[in-house]
N, C-alpha and C. Protein backbone atom coordinates (compact mmCIF):
# COMPACT_ATOMS: atom_id res chain seq x y z
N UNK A 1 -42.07 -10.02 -13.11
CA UNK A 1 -40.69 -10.15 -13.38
C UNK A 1 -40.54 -10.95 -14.66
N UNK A 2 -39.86 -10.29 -15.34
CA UNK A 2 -39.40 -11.07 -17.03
C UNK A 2 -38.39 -12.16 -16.81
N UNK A 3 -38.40 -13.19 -17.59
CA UNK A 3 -37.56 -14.65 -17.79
C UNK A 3 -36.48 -13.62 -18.95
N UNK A 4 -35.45 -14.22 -18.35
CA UNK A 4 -33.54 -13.92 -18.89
C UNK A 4 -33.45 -15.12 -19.67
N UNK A 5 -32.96 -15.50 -20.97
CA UNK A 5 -32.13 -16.41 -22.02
C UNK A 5 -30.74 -16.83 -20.67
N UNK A 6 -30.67 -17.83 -20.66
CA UNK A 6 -29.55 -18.57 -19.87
C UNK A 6 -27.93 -18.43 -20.26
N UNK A 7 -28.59 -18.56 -21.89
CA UNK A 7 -27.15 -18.16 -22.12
C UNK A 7 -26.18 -17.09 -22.45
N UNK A 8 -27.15 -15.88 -22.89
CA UNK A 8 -26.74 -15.01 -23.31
C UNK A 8 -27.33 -13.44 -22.45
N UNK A 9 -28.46 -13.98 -21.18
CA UNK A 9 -28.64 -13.32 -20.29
C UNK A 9 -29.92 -11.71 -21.03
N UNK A 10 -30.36 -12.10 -22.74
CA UNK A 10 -31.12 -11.56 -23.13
C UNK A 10 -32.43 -11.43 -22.23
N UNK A 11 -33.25 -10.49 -22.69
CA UNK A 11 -34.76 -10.87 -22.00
C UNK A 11 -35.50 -11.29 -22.97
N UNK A 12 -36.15 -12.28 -22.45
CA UNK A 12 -37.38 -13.29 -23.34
C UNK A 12 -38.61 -12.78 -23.50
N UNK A 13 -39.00 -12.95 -24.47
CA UNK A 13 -40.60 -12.69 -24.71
C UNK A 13 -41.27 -13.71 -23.90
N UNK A 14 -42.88 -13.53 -23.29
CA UNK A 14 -43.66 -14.61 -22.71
C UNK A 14 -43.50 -15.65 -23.91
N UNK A 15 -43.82 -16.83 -23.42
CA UNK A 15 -44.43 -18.11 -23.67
C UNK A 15 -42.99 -18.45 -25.02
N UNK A 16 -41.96 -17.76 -24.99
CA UNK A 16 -40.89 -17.71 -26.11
C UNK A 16 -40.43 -19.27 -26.32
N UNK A 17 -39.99 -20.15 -26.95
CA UNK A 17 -39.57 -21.49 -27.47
C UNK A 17 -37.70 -21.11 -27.10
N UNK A 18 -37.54 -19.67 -27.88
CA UNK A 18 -36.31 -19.89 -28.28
C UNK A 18 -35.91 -18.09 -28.37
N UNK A 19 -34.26 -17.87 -27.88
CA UNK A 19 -34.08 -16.26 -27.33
C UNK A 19 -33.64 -16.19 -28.63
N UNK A 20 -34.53 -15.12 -29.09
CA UNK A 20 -34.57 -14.10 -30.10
C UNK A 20 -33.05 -13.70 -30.18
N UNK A 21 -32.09 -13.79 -29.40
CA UNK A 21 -30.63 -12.85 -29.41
C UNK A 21 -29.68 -13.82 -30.27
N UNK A 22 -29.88 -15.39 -28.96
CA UNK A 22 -28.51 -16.15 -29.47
C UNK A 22 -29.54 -17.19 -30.40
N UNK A 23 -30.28 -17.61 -30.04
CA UNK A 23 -31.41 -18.67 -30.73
C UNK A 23 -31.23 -20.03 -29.54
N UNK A 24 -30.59 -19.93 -28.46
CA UNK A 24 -31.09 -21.33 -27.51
C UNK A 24 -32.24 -21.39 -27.12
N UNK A 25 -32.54 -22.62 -26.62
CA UNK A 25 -34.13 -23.43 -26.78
C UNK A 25 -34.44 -22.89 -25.14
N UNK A 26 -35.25 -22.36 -24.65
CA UNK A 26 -36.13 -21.75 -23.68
C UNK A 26 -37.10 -23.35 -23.13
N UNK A 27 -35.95 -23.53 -22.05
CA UNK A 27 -37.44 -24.53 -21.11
C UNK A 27 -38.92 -24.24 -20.73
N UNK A 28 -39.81 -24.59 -20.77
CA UNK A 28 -41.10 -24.13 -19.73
C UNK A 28 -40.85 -24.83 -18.54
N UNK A 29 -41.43 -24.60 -17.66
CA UNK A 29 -41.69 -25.47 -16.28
C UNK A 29 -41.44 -26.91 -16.55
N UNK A 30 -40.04 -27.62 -16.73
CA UNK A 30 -39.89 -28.93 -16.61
C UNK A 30 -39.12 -28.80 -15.62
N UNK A 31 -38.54 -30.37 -15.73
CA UNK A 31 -37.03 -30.59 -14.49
C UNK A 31 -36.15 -29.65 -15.05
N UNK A 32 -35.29 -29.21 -14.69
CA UNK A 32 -34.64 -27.93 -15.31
C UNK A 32 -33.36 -28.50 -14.82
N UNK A 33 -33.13 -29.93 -14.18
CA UNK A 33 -31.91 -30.52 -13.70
C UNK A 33 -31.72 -31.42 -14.35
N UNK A 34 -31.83 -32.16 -15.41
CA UNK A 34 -31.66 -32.73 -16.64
C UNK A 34 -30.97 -32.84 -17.05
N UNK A 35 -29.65 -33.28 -18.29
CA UNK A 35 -28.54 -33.00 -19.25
C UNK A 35 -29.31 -32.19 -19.94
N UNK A 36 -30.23 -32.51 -20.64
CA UNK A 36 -30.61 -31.89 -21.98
C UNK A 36 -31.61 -30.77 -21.28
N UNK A 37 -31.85 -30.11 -20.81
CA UNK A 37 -32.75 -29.40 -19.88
C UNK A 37 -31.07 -27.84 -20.04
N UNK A 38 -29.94 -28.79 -19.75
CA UNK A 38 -28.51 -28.28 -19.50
C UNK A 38 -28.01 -27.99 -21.13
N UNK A 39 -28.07 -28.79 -21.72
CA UNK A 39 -27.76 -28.64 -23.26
C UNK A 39 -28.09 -27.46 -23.88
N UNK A 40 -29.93 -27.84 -23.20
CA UNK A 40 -30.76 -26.61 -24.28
C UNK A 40 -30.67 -25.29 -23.86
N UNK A 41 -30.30 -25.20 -22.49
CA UNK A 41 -29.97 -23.93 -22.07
C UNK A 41 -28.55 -22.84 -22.75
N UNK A 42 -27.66 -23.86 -22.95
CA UNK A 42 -26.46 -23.36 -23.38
C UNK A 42 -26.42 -23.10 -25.20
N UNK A 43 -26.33 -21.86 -25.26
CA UNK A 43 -26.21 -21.00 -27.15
C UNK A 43 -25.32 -22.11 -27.85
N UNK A 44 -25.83 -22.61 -29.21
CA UNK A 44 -24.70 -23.45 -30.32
C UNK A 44 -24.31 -22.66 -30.41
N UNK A 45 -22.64 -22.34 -29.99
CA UNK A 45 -21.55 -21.67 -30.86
C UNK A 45 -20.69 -22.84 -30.89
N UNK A 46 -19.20 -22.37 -31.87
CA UNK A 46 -18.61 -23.29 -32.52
C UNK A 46 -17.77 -22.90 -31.42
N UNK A 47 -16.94 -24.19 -30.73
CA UNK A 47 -15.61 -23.34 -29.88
C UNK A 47 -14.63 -22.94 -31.03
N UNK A 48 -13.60 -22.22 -30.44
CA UNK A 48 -12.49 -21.81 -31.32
C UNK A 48 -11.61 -22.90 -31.41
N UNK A 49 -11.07 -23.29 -32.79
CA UNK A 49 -9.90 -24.10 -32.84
C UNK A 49 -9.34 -23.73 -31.76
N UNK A 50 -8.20 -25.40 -31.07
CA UNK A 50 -7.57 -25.37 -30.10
C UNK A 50 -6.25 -24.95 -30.72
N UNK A 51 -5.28 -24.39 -30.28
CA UNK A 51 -4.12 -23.86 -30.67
C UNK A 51 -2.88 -24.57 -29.71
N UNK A 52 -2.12 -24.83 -30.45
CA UNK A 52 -1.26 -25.62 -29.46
C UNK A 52 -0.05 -24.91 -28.21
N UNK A 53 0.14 -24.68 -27.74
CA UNK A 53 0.73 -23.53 -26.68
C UNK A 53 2.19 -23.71 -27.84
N UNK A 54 2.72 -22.16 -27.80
CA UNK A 54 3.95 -22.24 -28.46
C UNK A 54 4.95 -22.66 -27.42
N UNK A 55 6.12 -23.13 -28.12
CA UNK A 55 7.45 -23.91 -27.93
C UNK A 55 8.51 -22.92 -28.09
N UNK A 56 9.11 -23.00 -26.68
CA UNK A 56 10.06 -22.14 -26.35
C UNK A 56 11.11 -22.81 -26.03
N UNK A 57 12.78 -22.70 -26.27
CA UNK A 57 13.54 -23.61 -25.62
C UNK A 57 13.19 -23.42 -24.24
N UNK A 58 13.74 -24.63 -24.05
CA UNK A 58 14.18 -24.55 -22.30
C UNK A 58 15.42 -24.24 -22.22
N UNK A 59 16.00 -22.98 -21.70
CA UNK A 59 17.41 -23.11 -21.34
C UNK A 59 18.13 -24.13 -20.36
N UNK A 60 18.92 -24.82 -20.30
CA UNK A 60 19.57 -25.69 -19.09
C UNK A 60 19.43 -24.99 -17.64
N UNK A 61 19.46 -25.94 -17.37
CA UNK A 61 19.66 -25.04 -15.51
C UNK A 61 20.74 -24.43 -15.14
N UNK A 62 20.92 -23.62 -14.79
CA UNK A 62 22.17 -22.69 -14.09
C UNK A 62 22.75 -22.70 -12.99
N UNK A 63 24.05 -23.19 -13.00
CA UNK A 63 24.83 -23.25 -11.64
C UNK A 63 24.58 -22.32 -11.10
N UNK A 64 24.25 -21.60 -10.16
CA UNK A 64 24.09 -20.23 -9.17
C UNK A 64 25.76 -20.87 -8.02
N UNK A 65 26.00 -19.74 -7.69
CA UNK A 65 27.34 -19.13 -7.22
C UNK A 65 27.35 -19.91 -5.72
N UNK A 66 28.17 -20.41 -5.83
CA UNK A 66 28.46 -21.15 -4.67
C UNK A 66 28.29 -23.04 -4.29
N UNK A 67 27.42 -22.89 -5.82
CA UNK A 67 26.85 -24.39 -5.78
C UNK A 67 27.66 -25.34 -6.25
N UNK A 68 28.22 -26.75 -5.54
CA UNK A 68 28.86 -27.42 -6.51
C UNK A 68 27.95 -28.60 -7.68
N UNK A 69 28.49 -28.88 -8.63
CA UNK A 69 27.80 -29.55 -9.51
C UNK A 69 28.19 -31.48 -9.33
N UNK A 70 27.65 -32.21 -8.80
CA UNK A 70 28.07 -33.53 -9.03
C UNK A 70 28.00 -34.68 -10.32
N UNK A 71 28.76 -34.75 -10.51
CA UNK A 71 28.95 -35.86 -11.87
C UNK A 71 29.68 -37.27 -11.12
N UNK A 72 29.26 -38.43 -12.06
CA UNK A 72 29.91 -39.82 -11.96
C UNK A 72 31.03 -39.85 -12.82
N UNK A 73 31.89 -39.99 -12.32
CA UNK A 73 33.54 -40.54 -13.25
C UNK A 73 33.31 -41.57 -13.83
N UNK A 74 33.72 -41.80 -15.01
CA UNK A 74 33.46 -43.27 -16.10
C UNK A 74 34.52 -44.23 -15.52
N UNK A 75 34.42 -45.29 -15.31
CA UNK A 75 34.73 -46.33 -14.97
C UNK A 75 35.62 -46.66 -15.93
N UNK A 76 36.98 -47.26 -15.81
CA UNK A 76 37.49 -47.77 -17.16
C UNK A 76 37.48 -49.45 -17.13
N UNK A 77 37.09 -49.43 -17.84
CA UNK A 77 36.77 -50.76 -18.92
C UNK A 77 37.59 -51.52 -18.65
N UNK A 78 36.83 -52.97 -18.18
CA UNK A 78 37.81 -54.44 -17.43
C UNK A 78 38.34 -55.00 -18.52
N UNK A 79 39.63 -55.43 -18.48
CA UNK A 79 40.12 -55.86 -19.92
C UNK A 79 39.17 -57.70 -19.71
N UNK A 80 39.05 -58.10 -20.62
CA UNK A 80 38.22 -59.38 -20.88
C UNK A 80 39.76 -60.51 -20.85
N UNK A 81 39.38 -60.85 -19.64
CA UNK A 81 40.64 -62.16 -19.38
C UNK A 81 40.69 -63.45 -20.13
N UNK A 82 39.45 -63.76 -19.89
CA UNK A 82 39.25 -64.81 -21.20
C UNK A 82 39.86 -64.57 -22.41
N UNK A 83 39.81 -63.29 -23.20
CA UNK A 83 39.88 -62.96 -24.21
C UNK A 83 41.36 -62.86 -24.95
N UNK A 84 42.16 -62.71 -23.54
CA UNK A 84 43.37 -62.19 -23.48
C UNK A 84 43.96 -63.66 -23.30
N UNK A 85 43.94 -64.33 -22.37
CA UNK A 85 43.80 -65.74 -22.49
C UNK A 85 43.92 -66.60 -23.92
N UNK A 86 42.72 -66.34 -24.43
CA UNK A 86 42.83 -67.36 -25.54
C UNK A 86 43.83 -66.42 -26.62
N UNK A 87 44.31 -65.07 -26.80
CA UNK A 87 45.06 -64.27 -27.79
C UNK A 87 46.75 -65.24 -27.16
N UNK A 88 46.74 -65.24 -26.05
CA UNK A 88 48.07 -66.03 -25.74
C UNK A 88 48.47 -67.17 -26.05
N UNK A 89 47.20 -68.16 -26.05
CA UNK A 89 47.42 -69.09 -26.68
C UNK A 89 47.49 -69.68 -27.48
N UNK A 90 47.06 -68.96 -28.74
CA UNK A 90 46.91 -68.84 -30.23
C UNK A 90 48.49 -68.32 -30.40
N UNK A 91 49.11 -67.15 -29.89
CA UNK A 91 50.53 -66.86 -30.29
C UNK A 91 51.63 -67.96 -29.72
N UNK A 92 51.28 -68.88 -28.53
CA UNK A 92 52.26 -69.73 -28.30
C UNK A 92 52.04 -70.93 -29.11
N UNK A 93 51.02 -71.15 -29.84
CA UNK A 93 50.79 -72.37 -30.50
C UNK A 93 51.52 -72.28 -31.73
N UNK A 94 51.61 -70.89 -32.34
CA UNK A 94 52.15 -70.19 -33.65
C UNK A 94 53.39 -70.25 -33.33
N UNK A 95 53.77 -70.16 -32.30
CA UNK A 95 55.31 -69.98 -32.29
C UNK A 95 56.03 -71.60 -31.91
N UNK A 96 55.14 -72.49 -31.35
CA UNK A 96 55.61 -73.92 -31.51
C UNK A 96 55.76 -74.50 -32.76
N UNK A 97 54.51 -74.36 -32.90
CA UNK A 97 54.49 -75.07 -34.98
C UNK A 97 55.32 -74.36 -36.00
N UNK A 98 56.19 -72.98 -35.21
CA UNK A 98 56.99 -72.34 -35.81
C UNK A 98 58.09 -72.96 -35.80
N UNK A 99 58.45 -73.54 -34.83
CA UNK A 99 59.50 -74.35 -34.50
C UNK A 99 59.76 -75.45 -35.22
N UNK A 100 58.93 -76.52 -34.58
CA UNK A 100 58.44 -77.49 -35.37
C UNK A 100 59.34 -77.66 -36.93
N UNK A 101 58.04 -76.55 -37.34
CA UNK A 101 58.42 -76.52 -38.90
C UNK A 101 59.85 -76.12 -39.28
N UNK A 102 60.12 -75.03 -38.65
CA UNK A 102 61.87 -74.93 -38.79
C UNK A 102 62.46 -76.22 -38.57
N UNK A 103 62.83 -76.98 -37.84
CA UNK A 103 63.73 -78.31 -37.37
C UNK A 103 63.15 -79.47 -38.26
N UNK A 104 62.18 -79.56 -38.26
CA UNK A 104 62.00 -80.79 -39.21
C UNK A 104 61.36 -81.08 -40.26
N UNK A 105 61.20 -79.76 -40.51
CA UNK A 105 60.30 -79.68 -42.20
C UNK A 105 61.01 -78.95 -43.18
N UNK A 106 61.99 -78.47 -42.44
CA UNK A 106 62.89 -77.54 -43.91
C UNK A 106 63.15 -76.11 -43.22
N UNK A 107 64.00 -76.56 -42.07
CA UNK A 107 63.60 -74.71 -41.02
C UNK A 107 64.79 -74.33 -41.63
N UNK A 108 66.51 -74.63 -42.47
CA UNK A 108 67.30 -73.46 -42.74
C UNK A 108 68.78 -74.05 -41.78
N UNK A 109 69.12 -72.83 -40.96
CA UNK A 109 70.61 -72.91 -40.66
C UNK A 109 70.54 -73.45 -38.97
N UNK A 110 70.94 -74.74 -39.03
CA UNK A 110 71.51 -75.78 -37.77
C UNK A 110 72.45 -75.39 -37.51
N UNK A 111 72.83 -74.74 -36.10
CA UNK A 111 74.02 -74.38 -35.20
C UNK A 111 74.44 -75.17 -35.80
N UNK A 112 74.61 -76.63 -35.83
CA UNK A 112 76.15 -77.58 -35.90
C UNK A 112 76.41 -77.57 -37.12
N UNK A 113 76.06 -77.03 -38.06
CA UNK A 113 76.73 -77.00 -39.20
C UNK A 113 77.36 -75.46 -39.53
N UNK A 114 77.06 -74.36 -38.75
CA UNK A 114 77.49 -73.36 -39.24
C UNK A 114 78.75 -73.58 -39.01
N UNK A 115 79.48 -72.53 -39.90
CA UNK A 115 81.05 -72.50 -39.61
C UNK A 115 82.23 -72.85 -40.93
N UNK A 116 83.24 -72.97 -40.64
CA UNK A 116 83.90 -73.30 -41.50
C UNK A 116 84.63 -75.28 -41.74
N UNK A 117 84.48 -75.39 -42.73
CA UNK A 117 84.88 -76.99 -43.13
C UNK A 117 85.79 -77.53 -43.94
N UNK A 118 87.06 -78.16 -43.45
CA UNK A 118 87.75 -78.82 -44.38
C UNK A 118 87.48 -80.17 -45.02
N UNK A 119 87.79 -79.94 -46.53
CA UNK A 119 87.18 -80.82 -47.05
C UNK A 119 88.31 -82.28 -46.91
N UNK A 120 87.76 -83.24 -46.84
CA UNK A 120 89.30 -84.75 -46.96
C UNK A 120 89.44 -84.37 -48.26
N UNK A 121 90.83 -85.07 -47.92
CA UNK A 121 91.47 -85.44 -49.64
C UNK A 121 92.34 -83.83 -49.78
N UNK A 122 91.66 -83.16 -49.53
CA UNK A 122 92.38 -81.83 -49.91
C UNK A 122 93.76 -82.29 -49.31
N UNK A 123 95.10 -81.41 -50.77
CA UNK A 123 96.38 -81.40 -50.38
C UNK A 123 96.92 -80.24 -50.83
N UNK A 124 98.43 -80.14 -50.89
CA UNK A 124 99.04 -79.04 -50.73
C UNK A 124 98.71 -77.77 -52.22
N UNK A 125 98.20 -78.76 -52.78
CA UNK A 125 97.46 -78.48 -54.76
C UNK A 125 96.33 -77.70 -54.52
N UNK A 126 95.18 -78.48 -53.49
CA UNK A 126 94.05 -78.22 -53.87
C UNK A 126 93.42 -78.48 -52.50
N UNK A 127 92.84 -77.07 -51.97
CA UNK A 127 92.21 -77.19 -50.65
C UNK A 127 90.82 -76.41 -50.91
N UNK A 128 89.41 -77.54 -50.67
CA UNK A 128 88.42 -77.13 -50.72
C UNK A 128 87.48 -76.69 -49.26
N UNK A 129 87.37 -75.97 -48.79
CA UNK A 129 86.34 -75.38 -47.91
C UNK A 129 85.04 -74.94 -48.33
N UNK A 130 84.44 -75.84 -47.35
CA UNK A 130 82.89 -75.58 -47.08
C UNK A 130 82.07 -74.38 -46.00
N UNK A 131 81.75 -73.42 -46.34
CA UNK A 131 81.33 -72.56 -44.99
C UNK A 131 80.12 -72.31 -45.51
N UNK A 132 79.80 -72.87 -43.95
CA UNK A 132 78.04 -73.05 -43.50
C UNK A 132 78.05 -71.69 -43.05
N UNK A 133 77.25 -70.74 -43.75
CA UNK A 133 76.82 -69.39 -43.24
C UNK A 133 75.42 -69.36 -42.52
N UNK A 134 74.99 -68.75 -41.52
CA UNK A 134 73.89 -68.58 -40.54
C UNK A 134 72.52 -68.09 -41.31
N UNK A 135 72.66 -67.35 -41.94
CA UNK A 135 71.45 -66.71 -42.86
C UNK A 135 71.44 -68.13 -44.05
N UNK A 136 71.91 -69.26 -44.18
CA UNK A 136 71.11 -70.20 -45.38
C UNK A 136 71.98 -70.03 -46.36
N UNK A 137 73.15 -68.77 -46.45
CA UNK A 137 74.11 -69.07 -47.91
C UNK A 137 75.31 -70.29 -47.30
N UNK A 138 75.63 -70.82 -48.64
CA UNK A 138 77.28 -71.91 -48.56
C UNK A 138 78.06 -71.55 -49.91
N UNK A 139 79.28 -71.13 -48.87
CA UNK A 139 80.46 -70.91 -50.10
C UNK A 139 81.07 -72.34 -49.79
N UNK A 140 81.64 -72.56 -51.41
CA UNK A 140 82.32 -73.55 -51.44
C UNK A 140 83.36 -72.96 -52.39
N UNK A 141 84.57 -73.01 -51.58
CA UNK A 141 85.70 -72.13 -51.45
C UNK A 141 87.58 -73.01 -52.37
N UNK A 142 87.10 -72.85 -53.26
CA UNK A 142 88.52 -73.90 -54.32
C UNK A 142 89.63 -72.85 -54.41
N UNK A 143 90.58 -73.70 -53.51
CA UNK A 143 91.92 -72.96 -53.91
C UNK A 143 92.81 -74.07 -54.15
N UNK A 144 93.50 -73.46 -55.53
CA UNK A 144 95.16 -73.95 -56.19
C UNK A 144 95.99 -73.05 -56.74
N UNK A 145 96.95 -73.67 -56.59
CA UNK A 145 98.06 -72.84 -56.60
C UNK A 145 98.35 -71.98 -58.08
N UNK A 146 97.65 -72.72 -59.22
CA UNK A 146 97.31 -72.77 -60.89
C UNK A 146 96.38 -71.66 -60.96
N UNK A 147 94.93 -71.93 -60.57
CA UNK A 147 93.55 -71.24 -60.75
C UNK A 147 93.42 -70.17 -59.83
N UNK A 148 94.19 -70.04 -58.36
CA UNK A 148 94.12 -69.03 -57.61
C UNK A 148 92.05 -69.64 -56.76
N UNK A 149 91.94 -68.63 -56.13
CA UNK A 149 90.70 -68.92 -55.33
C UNK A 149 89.03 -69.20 -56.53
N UNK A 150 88.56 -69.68 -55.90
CA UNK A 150 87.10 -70.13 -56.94
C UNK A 150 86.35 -70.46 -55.86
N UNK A 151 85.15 -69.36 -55.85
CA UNK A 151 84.24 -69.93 -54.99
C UNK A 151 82.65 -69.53 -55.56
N UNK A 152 82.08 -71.21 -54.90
CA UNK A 152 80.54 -70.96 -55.35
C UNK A 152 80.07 -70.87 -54.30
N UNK A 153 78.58 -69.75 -55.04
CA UNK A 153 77.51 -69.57 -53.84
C UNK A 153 76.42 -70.41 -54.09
N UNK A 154 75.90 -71.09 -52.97
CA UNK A 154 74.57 -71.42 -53.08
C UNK A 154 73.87 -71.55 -51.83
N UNK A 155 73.17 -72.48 -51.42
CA UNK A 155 72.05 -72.21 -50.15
C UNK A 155 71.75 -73.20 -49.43
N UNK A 156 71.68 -73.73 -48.39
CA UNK A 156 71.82 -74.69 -47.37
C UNK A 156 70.81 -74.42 -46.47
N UNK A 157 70.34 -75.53 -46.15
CA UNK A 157 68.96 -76.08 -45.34
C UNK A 157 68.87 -77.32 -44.83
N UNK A 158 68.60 -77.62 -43.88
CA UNK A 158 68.05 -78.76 -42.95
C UNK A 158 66.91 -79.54 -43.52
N UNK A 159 66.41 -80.45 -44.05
CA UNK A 159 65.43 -81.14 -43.91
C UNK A 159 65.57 -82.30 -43.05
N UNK A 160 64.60 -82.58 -42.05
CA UNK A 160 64.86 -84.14 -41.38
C UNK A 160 65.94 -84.02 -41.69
N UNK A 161 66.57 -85.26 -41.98
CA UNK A 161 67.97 -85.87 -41.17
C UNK A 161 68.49 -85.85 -42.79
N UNK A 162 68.53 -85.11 -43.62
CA UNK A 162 69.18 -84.54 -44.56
C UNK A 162 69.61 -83.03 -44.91
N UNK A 163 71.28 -82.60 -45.07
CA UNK A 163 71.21 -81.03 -45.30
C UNK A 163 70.94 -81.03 -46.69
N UNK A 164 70.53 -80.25 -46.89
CA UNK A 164 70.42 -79.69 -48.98
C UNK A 164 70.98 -78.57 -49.15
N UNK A 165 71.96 -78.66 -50.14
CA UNK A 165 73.06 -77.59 -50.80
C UNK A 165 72.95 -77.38 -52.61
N UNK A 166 72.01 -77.24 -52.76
CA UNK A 166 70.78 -78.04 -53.23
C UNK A 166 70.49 -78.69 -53.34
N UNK A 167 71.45 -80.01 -53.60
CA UNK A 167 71.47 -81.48 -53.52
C UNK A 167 71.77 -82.23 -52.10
N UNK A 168 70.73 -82.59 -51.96
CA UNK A 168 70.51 -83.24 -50.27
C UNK A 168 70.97 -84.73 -50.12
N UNK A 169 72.05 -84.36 -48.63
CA UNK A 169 73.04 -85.48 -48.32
C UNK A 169 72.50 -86.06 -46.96
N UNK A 170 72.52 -87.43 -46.99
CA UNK A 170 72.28 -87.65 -45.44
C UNK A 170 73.28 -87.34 -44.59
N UNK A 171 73.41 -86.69 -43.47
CA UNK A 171 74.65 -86.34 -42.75
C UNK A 171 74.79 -87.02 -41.30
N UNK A 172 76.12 -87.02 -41.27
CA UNK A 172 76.38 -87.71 -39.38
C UNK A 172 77.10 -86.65 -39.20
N UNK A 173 77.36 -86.54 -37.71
CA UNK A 173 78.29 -85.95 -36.76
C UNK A 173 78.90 -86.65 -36.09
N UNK A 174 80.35 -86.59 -36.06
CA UNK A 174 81.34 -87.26 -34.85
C UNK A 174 82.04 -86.54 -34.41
N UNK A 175 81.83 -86.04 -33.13
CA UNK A 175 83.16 -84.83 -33.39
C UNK A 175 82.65 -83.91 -33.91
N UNK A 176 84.38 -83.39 -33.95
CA UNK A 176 84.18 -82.37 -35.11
C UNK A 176 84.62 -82.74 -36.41
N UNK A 177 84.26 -83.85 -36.95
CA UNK A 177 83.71 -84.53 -38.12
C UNK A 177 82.73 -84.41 -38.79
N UNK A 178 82.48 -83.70 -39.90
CA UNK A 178 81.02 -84.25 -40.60
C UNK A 178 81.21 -85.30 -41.80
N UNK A 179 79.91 -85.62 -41.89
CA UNK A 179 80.47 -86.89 -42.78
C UNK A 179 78.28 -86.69 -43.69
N UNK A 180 78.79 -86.36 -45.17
CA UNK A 180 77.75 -86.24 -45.89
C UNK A 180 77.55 -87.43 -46.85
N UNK A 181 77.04 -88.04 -46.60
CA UNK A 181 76.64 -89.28 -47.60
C UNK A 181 75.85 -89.30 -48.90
N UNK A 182 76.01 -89.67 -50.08
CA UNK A 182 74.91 -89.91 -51.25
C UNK A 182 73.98 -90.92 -51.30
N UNK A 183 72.64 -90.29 -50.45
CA UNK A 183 71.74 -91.17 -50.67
C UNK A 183 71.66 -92.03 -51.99
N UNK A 184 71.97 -91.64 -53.12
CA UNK A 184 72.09 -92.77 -54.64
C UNK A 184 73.28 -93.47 -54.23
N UNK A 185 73.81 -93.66 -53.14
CA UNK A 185 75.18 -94.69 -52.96
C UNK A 185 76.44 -94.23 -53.76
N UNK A 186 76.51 -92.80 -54.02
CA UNK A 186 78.07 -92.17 -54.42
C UNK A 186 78.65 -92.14 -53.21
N UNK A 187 79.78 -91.53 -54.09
CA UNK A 187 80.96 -91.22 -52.54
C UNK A 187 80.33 -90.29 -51.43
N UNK A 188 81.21 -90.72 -49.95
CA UNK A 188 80.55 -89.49 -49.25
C UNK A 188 81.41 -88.57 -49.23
N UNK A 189 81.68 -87.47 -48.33
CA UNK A 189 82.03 -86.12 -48.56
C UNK A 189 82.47 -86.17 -46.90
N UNK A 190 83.75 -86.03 -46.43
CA UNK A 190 84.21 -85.73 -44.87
C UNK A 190 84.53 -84.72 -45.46
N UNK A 191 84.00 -84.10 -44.01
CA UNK A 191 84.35 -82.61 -44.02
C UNK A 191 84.75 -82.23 -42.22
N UNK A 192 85.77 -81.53 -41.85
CA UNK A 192 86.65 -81.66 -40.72
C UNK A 192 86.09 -79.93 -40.25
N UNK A 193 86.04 -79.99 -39.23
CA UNK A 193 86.06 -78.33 -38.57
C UNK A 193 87.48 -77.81 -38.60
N UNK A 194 87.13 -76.15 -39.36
CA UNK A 194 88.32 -75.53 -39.12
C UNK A 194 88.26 -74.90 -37.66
């Protein structure tokens, strides 16, 4: 009986090293259970480059008929209390120092002065009125019987415990009295509610 090449299942010549077909190395009578006993049995060929499996989409999965689909509802978003918190208290602080600054830093038109004012001294010749308007204007209102009406505009404001018409008077209230004084020690100015 003739010896077969292992790897390529050729038939061997006697006493052969190596199969004439593929060229692997032919054992004689060794351990034949070996690695290299295993090596030499198997033909050098080159394997084939590995090729990478081609890429196909995946289509999504498909509802089939009858199936329901479950989803999570989005949660809506906790408003941040803290946050809201400190936005409140930043607008009530703005609206104090708003104050503030109106009344005693130069805020504009004081209820008790709006309105209309007779001036003293005025007589049947010559009657001057003062009107404190709400928006910050003051007419000062000259009537005689000669010149007919004359009136100036200008602008009125509160500072501390002085009004300014541009020229700032210290003022009292009595009544319905006002009474504007010249801080430089001039005359003062009564002025009566109409």
């Amino acid at each position: 009986m003739g010896k077969y090449c292992p790897g390529c299942g050729a038939e061997i010549i006697a006493n052969a090293k190596f199969c004439q077909k593929c060229g692997a190395q032919i054992q004689t009578k060794t351990n034949s259970n070996t690695f290299e006993s295993q090596v030499a049995k198997t033909p050098t060929q080159q394997a084939p480059p590995v090729q990478p499996p081609p890429t196909t989409p995946v289509p999504p999965p498909q509802q089939q008929f009858g199936q329901t689909q479950s989803y999570t509802p989005m949660q809506p978003k906790k408003l941040n209390t803290k946050m809201i918190g400190i936005i409140i208290a930043v607008v009530v602080a703005v609206v104090v120092i708003g104050i503030i600054f109106y009344i005693f830093i130069g805020g504009g038109a004081d209820g008790r002065f709006v309105g209309q004012w007779e001036q003293s001294g005025s007589s049947s010749y010559v009657s001057v009125t003062w009107d404190f308007q709400s928006d910050g204007d003051l007419l000062i209102i000259t009537e005689t019987p000669y010149t007919g009406t004359n009136a100036v505009t200008s602008s009125w404001n509160v500072k501390g415990n002085q009004v300014c018409t541009p020229y700032c008077y210290d003022y009292q209230f009595s009544g319905s009295t006002l009474t504007l004084s010249d801080p430089a020690g001039g005359v003062d100015i009564i002025l009566y509610k109409k």
